[in-house]
Each structure stands twice: as C-alpha cells, then as structure tokens.
Protein backbone atom coordinates (compact mmCIF):
# COMPACT_ATOMS: atom_id res chain seq x y z
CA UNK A 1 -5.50 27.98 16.99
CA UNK A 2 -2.76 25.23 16.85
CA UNK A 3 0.55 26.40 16.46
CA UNK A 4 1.85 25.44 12.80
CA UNK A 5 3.77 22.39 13.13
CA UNK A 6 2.75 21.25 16.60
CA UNK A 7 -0.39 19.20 17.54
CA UNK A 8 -2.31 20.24 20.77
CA UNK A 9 -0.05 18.34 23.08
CA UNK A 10 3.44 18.68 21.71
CA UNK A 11 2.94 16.08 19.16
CA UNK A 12 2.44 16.91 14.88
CA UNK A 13 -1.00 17.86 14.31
CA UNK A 14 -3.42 15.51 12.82
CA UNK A 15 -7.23 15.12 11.15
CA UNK A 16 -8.80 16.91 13.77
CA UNK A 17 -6.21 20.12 13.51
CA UNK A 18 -6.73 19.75 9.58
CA UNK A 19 -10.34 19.42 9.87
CA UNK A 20 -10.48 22.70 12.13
CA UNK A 21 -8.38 24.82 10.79
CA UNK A 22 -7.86 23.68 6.47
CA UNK A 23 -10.98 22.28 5.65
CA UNK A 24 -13.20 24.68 7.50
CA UNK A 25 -11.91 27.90 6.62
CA UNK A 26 -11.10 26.90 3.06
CA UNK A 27 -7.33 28.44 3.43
CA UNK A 28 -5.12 25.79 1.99
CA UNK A 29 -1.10 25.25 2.72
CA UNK A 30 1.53 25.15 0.06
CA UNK A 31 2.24 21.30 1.00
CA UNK A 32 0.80 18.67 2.86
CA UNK A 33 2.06 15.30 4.34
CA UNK A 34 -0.31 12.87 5.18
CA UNK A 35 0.95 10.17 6.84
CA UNK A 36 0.22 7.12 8.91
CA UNK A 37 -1.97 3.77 8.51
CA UNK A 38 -5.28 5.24 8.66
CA UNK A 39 -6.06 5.57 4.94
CA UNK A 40 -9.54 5.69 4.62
CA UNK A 41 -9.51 9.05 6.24
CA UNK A 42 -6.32 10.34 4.58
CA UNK A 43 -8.28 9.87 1.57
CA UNK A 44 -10.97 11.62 2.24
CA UNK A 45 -9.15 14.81 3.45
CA UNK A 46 -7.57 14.43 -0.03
CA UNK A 47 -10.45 14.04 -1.61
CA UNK A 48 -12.19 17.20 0.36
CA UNK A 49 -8.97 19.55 -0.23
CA UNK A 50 -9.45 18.36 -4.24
CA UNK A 51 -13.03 19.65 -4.39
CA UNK A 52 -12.51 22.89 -2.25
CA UNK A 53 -9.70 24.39 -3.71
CA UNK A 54 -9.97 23.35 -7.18
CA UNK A 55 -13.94 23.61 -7.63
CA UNK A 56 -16.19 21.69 -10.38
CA UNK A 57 -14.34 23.02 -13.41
CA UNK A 58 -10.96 21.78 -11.66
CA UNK A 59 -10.49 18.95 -13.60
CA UNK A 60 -7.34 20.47 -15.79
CA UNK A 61 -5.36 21.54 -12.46
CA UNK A 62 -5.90 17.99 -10.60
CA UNK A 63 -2.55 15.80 -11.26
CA UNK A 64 -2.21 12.34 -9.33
CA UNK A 65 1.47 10.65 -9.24
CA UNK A 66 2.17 7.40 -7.95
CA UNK A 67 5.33 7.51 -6.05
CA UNK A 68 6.55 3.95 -6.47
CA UNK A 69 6.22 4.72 -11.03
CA UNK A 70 6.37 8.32 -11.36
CA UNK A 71 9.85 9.61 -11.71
CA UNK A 72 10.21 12.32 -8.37
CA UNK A 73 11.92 14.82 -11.11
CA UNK A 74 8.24 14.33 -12.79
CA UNK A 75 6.19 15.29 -9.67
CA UNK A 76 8.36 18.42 -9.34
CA UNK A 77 8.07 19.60 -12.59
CA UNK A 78 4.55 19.63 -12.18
CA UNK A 79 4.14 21.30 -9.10
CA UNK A 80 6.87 24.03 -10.44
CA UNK A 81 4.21 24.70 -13.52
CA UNK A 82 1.37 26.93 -13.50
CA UNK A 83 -2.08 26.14 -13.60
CA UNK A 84 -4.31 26.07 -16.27
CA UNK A 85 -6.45 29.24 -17.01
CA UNK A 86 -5.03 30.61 -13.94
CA UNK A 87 -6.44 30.12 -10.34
CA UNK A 88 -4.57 26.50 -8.40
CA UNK A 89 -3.18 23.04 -9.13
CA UNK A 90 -3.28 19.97 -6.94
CA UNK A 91 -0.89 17.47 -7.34
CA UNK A 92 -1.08 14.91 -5.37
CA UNK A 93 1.04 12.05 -4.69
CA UNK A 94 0.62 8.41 -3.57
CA UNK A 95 2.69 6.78 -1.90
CA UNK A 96 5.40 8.86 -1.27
CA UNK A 97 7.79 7.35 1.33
CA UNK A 98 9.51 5.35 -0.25
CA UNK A 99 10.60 7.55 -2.87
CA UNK A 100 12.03 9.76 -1.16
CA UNK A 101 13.92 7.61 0.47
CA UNK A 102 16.19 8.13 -2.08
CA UNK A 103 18.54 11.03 -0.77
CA UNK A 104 18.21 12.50 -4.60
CA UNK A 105 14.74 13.13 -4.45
CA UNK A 106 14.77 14.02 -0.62
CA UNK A 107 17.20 16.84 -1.82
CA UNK A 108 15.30 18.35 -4.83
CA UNK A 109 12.00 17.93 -1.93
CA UNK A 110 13.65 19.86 0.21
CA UNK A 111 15.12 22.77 -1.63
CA UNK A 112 11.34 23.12 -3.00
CA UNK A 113 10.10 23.28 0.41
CA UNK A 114 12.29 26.37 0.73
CA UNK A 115 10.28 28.14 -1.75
CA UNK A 116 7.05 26.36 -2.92
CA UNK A 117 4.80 28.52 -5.70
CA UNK A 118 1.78 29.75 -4.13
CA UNK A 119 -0.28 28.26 -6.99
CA UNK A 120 0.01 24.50 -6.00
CA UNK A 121 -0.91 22.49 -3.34
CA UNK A 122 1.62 19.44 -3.32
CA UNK A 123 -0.20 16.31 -1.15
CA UNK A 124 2.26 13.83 -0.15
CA UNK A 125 1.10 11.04 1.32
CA UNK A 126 2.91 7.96 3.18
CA UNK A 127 2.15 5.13 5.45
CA UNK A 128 5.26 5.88 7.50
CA UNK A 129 7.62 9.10 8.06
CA UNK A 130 10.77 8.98 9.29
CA UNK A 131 11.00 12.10 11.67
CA UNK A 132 14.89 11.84 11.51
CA UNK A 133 14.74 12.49 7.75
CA UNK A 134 15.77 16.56 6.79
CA UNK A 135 12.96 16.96 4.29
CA UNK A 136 10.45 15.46 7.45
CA UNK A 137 11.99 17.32 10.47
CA UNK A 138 11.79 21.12 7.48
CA UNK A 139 7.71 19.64 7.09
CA UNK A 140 7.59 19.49 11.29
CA UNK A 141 8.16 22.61 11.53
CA UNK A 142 6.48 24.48 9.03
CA UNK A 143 2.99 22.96 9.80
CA UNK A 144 2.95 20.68 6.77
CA UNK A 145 2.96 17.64 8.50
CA UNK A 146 0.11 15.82 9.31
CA UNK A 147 -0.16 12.55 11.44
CA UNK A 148 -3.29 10.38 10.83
CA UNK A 149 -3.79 7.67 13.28
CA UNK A 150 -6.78 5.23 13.70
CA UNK A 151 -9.19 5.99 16.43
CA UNK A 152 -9.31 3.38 19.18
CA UNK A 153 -11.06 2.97 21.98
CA UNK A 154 -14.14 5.62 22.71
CA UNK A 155 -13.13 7.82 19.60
CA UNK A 156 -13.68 4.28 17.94
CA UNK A 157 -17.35 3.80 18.76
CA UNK A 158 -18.21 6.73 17.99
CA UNK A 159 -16.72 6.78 14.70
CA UNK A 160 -18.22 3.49 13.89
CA UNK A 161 -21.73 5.16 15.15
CA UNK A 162 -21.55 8.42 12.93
CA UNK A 163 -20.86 6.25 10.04
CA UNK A 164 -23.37 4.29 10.64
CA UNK A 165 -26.00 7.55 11.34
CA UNK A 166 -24.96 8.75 7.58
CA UNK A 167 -25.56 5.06 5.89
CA UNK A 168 -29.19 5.64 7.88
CA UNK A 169 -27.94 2.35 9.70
CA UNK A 170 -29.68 2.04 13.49
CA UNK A 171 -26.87 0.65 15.41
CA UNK A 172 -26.71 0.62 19.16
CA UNK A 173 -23.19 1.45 21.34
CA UNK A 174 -23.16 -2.32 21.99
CA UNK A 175 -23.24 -2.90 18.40
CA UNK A 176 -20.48 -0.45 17.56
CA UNK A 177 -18.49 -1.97 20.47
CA UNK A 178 -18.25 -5.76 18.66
CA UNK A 179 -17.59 -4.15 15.37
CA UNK A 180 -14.70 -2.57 17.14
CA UNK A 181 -14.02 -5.85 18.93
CA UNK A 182 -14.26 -8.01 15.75
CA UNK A 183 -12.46 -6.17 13.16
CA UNK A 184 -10.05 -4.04 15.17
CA UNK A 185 -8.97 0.16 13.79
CA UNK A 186 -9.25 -0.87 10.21
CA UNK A 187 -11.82 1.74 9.11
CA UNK A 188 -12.16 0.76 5.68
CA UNK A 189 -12.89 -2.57 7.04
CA UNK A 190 -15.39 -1.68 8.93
CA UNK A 191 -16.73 1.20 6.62
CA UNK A 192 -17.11 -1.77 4.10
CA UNK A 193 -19.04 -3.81 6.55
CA UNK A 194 -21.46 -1.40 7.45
CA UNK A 195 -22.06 -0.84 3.85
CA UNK A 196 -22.96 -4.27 3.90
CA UNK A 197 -25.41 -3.98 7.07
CA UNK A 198 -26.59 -1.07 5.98
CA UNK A 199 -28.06 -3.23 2.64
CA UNK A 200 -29.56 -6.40 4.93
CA UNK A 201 -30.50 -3.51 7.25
CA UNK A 202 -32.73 -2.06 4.05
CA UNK A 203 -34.17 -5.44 2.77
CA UNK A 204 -35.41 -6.72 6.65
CA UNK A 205 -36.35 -3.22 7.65
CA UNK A 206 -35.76 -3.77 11.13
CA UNK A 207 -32.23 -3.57 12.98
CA UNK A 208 -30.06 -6.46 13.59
CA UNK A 209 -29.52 -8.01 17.49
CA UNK A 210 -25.93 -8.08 18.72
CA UNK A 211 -26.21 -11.62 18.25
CA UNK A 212 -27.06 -11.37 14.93
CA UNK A 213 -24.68 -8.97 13.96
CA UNK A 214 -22.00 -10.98 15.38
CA UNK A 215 -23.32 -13.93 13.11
CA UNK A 216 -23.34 -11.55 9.98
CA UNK A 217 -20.12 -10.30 9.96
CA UNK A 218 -18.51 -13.53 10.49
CA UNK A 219 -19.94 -14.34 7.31
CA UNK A 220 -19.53 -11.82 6.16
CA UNK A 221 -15.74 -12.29 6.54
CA UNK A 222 -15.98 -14.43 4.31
CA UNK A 223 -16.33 -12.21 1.28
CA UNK A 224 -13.53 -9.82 1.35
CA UNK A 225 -12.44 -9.66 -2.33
CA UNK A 226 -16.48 -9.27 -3.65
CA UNK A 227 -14.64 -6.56 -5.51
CA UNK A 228 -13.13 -8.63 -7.72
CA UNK A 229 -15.41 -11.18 -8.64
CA UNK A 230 -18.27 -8.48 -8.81
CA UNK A 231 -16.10 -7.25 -11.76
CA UNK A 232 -14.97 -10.99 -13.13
CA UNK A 233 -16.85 -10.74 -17.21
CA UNK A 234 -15.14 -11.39 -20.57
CA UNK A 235 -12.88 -8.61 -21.83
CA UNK A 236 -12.75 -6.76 -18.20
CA UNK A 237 -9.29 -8.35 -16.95
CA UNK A 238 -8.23 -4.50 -16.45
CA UNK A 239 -10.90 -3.54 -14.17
CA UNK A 240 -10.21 -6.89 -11.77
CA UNK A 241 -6.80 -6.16 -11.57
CA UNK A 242 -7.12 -2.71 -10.64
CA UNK A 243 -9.36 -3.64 -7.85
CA UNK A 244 -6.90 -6.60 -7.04
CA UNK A 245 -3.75 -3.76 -7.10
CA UNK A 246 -5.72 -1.39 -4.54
CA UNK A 247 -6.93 -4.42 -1.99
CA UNK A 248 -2.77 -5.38 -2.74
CA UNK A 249 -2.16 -1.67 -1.68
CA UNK A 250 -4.11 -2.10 0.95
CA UNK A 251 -1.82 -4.92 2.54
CA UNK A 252 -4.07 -7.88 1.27
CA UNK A 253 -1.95 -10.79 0.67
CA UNK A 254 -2.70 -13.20 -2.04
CA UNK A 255 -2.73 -16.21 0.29
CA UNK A 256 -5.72 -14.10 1.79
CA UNK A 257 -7.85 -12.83 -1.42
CA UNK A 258 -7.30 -15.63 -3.75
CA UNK A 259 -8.87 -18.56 -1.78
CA UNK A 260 -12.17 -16.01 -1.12
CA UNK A 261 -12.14 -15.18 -4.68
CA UNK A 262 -11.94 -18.89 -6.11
CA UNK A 263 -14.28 -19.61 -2.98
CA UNK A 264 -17.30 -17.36 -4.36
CA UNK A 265 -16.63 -18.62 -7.80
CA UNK A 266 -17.63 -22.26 -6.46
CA UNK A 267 -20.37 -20.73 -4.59
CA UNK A 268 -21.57 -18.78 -7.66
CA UNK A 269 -21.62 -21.85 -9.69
CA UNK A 270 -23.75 -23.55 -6.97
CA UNK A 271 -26.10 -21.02 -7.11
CA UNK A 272 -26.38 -20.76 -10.52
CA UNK A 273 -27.12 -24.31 -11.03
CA UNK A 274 -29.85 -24.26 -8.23
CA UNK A 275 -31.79 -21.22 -9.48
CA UNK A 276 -31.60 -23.39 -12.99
CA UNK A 277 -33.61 -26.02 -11.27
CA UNK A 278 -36.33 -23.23 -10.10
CA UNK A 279 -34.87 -23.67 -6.56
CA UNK A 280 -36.15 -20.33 -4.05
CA UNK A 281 -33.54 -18.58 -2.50
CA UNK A 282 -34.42 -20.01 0.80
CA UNK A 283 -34.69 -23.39 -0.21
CA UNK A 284 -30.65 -23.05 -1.72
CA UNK A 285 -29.62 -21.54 1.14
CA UNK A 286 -30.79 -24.11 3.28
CA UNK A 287 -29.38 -26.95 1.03
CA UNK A 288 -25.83 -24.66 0.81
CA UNK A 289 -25.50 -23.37 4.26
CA UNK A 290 -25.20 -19.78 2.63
CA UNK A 291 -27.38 -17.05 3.49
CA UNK A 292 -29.84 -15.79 1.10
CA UNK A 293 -29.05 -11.77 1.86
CA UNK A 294 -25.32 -12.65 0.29
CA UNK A 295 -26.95 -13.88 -2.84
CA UNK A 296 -26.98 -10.35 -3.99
CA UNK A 297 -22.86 -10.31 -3.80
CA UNK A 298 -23.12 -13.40 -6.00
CA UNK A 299 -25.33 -12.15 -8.60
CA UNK A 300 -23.42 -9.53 -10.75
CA UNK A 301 -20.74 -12.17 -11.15
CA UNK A 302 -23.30 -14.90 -12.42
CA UNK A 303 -24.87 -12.72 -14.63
CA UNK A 304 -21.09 -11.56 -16.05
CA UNK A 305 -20.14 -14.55 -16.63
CA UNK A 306 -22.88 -16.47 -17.95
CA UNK A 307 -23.02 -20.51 -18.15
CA UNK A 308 -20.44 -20.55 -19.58
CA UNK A 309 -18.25 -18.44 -18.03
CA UNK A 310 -18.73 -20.02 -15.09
CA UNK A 311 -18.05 -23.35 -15.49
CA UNK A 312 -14.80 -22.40 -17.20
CA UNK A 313 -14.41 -20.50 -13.91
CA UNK A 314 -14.77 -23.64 -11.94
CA UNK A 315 -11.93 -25.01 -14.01
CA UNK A 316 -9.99 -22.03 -13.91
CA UNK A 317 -10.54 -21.74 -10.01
CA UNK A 318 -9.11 -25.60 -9.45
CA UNK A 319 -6.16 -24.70 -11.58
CA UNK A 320 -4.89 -21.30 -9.55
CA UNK A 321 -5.32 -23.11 -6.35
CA UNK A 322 -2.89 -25.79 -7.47
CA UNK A 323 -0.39 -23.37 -9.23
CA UNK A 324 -0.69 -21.48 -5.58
CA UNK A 325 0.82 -24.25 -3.81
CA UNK A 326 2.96 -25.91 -6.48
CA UNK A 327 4.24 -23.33 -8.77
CA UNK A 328 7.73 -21.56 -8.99
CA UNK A 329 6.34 -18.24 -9.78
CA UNK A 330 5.34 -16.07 -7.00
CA UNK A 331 1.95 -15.89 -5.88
CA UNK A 332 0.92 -12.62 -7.09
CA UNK A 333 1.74 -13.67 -10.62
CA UNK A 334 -0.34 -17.03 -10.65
CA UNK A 335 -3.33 -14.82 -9.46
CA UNK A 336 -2.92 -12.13 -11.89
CA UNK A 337 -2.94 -14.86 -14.22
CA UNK A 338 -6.13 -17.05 -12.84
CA UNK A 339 -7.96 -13.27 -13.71
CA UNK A 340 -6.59 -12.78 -16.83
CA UNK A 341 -7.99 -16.60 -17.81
CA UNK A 342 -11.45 -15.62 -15.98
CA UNK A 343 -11.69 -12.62 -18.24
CA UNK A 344 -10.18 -13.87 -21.74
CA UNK A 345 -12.81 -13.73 -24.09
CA UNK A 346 -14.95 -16.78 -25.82
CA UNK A 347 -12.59 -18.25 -28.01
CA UNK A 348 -9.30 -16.24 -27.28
CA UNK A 349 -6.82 -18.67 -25.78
C-alpha cells in the first residue's frame, strides 16, 4: 500500500493511488484535494466517491459549493453539520484555489484539518496547488492530497483505446496515436470526439481509416460549442449560458466559441432553407461543402428555433460579430448578450 501522503516514487499520490486504494475498498478519507488540469477525470473520481459513500437515497447529504461565490465560512459550516438521518455528507467544492488564497480562509481550512468530523467527506478541488501554502504542505502529509495529471505518451493511447472499447468504438493503436497527435492531453476533448465517432461509427457500421479519421476530426473541429446551439430555443437563455459558463470554465475563450457558434447558426440556416426546397442530404452537402453525418449536430437547433427563429438568428449572428470587434464592453458580455437575443421569446424585445 502507498504510504499516506506520498505517491509511489516520492511524489503526492494521484488517480491511480485513489483508484487502488479509495475507490476499491470503499474506505473514504475525511478530505480530499484534487488538483491539477486533468478535469475530466477529477470529475469522475468525484462523481464515483458521491455514489459510493452516499448511496441512492444520498441526495439530502450531497452539498456542492462553488469556490469563486460561496462564502469559505459557508463551506465550513456545512461540513461542521451533521448529516441528515444519520450515516455521511459530501460536500464538495469547485474550484477551490483561489479561495483560499485568501490567508482568512486558509486559516479556518487549516484549523479544520486538525480535527475534521468523521461524518463528512470535504472534496476540494483546484487546477493548481501551491505546495508552499500551510493548509497544502498539512494536506501532503496526511494523504489528502491528490495530484491528477493528464496521461501522455503510452498511458495516452491507451486511455484513448479503453474509452473507445466502452463507447463500442473499433479503433486501432494508429488511430489512437493521431487522436493523441491532433488534439494533444485534453481528455474531455478527445472524450467528446470519440463520442462523436462513436455516432458516424454507428450510422456507417464499419470503422473509419486513419485517413478518414484524420479528415473527420478536422471537421469536426469545427463544432466545438454544439453545446450551445443544440440548446439555442425561445425562453431557454438559462440553459445556453450554463453550457457557455462550463466550456468558459473550461478555459474556452470567447474569441474561440463565439465565431463556431454564429458559424453553425449560418450553417443551420443553409440547411434549413435547402431541406425546404426538398434538397437530399447528399445533394446539400455537396452544394455546402458540409458533411451530411454533421447534419445531425444541426438539427436540434433548427427544429428549436423554427423559421423564424432562425432567420432572426442570422440577424442576431451578424450583429455579435460586429459588437465583438467594435464594442467597448468586453467580449464575454456581448456574447452573453447575442444568447440572451437568440433565446428572447416571439414578441419580447
């Protein structure tokens, strides 16, 4: 077993020491920090510890805090009370760093850490952790820190290939090895792209060349954001924000997500107009240039919006892109606008 508080080679342990020892046997720490860049897997060793040690009635003992809103004196209080109806409490926390950044709450962390109740399991989780830091250094070395970094390399591939096995996706090493190549150690990245193959993969029923899949996720680049517009209807401006806050979270800039957004509205309006005049799907994507297979990421949105809809869009889409380049405000704010325009409802100015 790994010595609490040190990794197998001297370093803090990370997903595979948490994956051995936690999630396996089911016997959960007091706290936990998660930290580093590779979210998609933090989350889902959050999402595990959740479901094991609260159960399917847990619902009353699981508390989520943002960091960056929730006072710190709020997150303590909570993990100082009792659970409901007995048994354990998570309370887990989002973005934690840079709260405690703030020597205040480091203080009130630490003197908890010196005596945590037995009935909660506090989940801290951060991007980045100063090691210098008190309350980081007391975490060290009583095995509740946890260091998640993104495979690379061989672990990479064969990430990439067991993800693929579970989505039922046939992919080759070769295969794995340009996913790797193309879109780097971002694992939700590439967990949302083989999503995506794993859909053409299910409509052609035969497995994609390396040349091909080169081709497809190129394109495929293309629609980051499908989120959002997959969302974009009248009187659902909260649920497109949301989505816009968590790609935001996730270090997309507006420069990046707007253009694709306003992009697929164009597209959309295309394609709309071109099914109207009994066009096949081959037929428009020959006239287009788009491929047929990404018709499917257009469709929710076209059948949200309506005719309307989305030739207001078009209007609305011109407008943003402008107001991006031209307007005082900053560039978060002109999007969040463009959406809430999308998404008024008929009539409502």
């Amino acid at each position: 077993m790994v010595q609490p508080g040190k990794g197998k080679s001297g370093t803090a342990p990370g997903l595979d020491d948490i994956v051995a020892q936690d999630l396996k046997t089911g016997k959960f720490r007091p706290v936990y920090v998660l930290a580093g860049e590779d979210s998609l897997r933090i989350e889902g060793v959050v999402a595990k510890i959740r479901k094991d040690a609260l159960g399917p009635a847990g619902a009353f003992n699981d508390h989520v805090f943002d960091g960056e809103q929730v006072p710190f004196s709020r997150i303590l209080q909570q993990a100082l009370s009792l659970p409901m109806l007995g048994g354990r409490q998570v309370v887990y926390v989002k973005h934690a760093g840079g709260v405690l950044d703030r020597q205040e709450n480091a203080d009130h962390l630490e003197k908890y850490l010196g005596n945590p109740v037995p009935e909660t399991i506090l989940i801290l989780t951060t991007p980045k952790a100063d090691r210098r830091k008190k309350w980081v250094k007391i975490c060290l070395e009583a095995g509740y820190f946890f260091e998640f970094t993104a495979p690379t390399g061989e672990s990479l591939i064969q990430w990439i290939l067991k993800a693929a096995g579970r989505l039922g996706l046939p992919l080759d090493r070769d295969q794995a090895q340009l996913l790797g190549d193309l879109l780097g150690d971002d694992l939700l990245s590439i967990k949302n792209e083989l999503d995506k193959l794993a859909l053409l993969f299910e409509d052609r029923g035969e497995a994609l060349t390396v040349a091909e899949l080169n081709a497809v996720i190129m394109d495929q680049a293309e629609l980051k954001g499908y989120e959002i517009t997959e969302f974009l209807q009248p009187g659902r401006a909260g649920d497109v924000l949301k989505t816009w806050y968590r790609l935001a979270e996730w270090g997309r800039s507006p420069y990046e997500i707007a253009p694709l957004v306003l992009n697929r509205i164009r597209r959309g309006y295309l394609l709309q107009h071109a099914k109207s005049e009994g066009m096949a799907d081959q037929e428009i994507g020959a006239l287009t240039g788009q491929s047929p297979w990404s018709f499917r990421y257009l469709s929710s949105m076209i059948d949200n919006m309506g005719v309307r809809g989305m030739a207001r869009g078009q209007i609305e889409a011109l407008e943003c892109d402008r107001q991006m380049k031209n307007s005082p405000l900053r560039e978060g704010a002109v999007f969040e606008q463009a959406i809430l325009r999308l998404c008024r409802e008929d009539g409502v100015s």
